[in-house]
N, C-alpha and C. Protein backbone atom coordinates (compact mmCIF):
# COMPACT_ATOMS: atom_id res chain seq x y z
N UNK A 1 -37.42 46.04 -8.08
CA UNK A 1 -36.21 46.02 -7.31
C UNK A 1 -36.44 45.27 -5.98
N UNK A 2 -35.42 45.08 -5.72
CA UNK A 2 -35.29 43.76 -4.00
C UNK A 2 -35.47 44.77 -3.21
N UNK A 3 -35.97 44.41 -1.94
CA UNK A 3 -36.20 44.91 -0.70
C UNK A 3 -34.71 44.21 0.19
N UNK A 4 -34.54 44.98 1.11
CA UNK A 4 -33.27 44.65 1.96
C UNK A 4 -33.22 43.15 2.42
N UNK A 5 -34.68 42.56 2.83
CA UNK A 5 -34.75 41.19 3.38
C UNK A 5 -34.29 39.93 2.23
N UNK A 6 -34.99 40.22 0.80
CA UNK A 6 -35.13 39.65 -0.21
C UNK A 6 -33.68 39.89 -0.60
N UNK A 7 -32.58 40.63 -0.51
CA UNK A 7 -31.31 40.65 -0.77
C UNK A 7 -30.58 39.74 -0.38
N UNK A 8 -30.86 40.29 1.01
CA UNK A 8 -30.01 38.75 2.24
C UNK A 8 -30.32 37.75 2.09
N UNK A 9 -32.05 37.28 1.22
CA UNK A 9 -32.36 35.98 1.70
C UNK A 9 -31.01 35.25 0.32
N UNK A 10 -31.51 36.43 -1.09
CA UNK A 10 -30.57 35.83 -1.95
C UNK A 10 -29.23 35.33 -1.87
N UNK A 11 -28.65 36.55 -0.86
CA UNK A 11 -27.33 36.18 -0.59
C UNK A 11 -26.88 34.91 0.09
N UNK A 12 -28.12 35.09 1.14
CA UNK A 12 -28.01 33.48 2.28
C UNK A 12 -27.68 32.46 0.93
N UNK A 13 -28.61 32.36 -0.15
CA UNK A 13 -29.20 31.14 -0.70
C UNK A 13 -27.75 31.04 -1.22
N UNK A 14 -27.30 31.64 -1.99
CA UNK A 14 -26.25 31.97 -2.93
C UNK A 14 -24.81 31.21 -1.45
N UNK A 15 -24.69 31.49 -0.67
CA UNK A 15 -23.59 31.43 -0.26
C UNK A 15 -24.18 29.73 0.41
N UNK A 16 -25.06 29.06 0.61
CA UNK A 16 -25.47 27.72 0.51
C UNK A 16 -25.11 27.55 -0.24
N UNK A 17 -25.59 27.56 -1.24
CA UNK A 17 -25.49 26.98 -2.43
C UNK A 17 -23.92 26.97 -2.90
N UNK A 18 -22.85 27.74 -2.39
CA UNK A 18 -21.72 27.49 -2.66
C UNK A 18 -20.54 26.57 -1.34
N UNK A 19 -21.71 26.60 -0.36
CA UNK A 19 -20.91 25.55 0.63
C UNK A 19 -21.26 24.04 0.33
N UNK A 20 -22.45 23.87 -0.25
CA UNK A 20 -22.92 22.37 -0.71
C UNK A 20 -22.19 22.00 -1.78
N UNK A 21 -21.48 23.21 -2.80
CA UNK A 21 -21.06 22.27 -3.68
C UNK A 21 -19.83 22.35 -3.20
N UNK A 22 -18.63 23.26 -2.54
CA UNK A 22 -17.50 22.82 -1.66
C UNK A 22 -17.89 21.51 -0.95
N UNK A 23 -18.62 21.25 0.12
CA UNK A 23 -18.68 19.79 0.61
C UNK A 23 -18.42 18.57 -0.24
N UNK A 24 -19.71 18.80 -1.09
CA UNK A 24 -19.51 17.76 -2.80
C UNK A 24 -17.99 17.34 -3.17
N UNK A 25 -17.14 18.77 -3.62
CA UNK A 25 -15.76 18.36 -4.26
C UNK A 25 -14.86 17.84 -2.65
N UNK A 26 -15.42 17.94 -1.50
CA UNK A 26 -14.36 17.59 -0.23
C UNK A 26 -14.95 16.10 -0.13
N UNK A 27 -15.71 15.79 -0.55
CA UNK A 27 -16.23 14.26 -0.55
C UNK A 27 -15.93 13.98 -1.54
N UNK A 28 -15.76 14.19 -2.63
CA UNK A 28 -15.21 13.62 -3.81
C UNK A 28 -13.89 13.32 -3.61
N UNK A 29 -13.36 14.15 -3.02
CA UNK A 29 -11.33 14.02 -2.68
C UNK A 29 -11.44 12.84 -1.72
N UNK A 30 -12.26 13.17 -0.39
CA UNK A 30 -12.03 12.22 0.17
C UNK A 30 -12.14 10.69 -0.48
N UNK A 31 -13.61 10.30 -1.46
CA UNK A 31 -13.51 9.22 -2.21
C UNK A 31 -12.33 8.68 -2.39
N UNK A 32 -11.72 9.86 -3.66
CA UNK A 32 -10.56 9.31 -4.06
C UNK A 32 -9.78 8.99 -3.21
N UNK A 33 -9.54 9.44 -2.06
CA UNK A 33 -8.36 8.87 -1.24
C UNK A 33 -8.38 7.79 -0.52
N UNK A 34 -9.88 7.34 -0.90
CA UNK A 34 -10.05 6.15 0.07
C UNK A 34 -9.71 4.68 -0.86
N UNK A 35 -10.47 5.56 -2.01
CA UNK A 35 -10.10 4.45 -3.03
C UNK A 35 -8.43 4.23 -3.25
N UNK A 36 -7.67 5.35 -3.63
CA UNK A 36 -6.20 5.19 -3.17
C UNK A 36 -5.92 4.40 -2.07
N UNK A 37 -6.35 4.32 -1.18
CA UNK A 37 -5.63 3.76 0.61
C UNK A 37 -6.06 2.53 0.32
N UNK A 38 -7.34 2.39 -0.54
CA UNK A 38 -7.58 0.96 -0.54
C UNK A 38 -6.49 0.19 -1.29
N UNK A 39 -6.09 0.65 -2.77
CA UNK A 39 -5.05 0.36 -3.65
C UNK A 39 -3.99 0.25 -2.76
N UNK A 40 -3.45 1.10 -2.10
CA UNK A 40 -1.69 0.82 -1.82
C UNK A 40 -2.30 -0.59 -0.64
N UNK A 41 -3.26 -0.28 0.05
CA UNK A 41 -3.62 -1.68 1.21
C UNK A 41 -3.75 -3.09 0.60
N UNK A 42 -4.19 -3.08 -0.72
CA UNK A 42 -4.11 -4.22 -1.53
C UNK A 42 -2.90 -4.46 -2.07
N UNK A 43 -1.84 -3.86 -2.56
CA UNK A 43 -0.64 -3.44 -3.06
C UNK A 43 0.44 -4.13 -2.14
N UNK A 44 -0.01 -3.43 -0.79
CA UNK A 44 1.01 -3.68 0.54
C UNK A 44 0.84 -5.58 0.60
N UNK A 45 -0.36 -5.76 0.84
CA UNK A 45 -0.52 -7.25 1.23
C UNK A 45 -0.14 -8.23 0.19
N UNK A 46 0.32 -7.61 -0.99
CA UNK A 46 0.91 -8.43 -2.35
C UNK A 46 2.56 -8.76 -1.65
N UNK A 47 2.81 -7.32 -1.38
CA UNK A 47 4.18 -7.26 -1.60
C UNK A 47 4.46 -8.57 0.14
N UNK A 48 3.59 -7.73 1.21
CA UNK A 48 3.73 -9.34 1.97
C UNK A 48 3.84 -10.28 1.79
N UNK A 49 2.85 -10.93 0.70
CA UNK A 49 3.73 -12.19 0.38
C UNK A 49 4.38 -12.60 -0.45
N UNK A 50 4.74 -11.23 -1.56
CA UNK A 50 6.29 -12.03 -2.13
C UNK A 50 7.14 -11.83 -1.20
N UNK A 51 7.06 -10.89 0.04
CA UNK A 51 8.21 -11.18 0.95
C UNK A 51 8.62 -12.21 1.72
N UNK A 52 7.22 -12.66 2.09
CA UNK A 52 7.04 -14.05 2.72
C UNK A 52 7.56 -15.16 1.82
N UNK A 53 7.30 -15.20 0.71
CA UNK A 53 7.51 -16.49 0.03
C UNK A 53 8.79 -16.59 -0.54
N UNK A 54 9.71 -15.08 -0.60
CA UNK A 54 11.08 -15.13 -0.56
C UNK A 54 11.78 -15.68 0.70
N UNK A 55 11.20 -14.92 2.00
CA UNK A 55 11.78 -15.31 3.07
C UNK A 55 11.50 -17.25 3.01
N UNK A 56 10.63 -17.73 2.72
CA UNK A 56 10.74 -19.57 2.63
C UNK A 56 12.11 -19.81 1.96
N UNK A 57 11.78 -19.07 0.32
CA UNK A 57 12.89 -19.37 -0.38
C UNK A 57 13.86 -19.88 0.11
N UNK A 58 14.14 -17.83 0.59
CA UNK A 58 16.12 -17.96 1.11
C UNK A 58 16.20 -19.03 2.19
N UNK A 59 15.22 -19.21 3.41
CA UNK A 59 15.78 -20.36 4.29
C UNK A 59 15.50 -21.87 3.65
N UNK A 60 14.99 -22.12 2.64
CA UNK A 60 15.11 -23.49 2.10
C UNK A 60 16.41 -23.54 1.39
N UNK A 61 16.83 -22.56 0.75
CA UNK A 61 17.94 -22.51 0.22
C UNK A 61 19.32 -22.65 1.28
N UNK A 62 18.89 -21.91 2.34
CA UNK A 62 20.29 -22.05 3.02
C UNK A 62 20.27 -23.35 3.61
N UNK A 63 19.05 -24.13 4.32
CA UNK A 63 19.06 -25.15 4.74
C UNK A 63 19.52 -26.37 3.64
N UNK A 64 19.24 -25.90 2.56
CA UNK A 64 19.47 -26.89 1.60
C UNK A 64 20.99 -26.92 1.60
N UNK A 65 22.03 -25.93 1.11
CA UNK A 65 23.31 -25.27 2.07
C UNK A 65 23.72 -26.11 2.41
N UNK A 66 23.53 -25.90 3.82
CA UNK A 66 23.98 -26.56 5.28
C UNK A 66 23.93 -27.80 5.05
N UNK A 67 22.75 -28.47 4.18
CA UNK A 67 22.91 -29.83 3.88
C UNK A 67 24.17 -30.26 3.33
N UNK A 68 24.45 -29.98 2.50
CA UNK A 68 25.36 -29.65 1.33
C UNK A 68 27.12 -29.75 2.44
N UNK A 69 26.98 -28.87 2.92
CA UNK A 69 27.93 -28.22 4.05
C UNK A 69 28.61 -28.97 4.64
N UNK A 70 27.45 -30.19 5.03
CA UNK A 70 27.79 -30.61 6.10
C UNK A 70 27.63 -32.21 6.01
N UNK A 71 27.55 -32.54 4.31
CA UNK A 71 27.38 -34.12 4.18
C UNK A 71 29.16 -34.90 4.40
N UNK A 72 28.99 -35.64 4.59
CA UNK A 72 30.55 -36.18 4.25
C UNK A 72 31.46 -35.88 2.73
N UNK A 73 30.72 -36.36 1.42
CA UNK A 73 31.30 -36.15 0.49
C UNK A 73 31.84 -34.86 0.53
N UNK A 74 30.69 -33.82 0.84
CA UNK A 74 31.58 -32.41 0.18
C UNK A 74 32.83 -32.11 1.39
N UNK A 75 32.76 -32.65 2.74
CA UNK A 75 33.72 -32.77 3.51
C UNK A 75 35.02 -33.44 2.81
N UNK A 76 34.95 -34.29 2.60
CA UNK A 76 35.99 -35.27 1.47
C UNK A 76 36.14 -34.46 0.54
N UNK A 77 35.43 -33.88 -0.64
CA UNK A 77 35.74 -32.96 -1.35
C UNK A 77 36.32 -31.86 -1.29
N UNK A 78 36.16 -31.48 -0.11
CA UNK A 78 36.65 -29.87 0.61
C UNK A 78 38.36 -30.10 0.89
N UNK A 79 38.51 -31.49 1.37
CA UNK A 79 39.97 -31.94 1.90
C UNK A 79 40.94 -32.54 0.68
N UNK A 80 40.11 -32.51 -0.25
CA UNK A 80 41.01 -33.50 -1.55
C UNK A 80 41.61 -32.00 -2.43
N UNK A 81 40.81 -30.98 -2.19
CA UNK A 81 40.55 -30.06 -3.09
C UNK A 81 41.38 -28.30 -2.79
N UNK A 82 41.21 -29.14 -1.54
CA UNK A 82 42.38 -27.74 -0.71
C UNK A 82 43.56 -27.06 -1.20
N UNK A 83 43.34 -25.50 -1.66
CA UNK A 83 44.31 -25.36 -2.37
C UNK A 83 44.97 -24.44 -1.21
């Protein structure tokens, strides 16, 4: 049978031994979440530049427009066509 010291030491060991492997699964979560943050951070900088390369789009498009808008023919066209 254990002596009082040899109890506690077990218990000490025993309750280590269950904070090392809590740390383990709190580093494991954290992993994952880093690896997540990395995903949406790669994700995010996609979606930047289809936003960017829409935003060219739409202003080539409108400038293209304004071209349009503002040539003589479609002026002439605009006045022949007036309903």
């Amino acid at each position: 049978m254990m002596d009082k010291d040899e109890i506690i030491i077990q218990t000490l060991e025993n309750e280590n031994q269950l904070l090392k492997q809590n740390i383990k699964k709190e580093m494991n979560k954290n992993e994952a979440l880093i690896t997540e943050i990395d995903g949406l951070k790669n994700e995010n900088e996609k979606l930047k530049e289809i936003t960017n390369k829409e935003r060219e789009e739409k202003q080539m498009l409108e400038n293209r427009l304004n071209r349009i808008t503002n040539s003589r023919s479609y002026k002439i066209y605009k006045i022949l066509f007036r309903r």
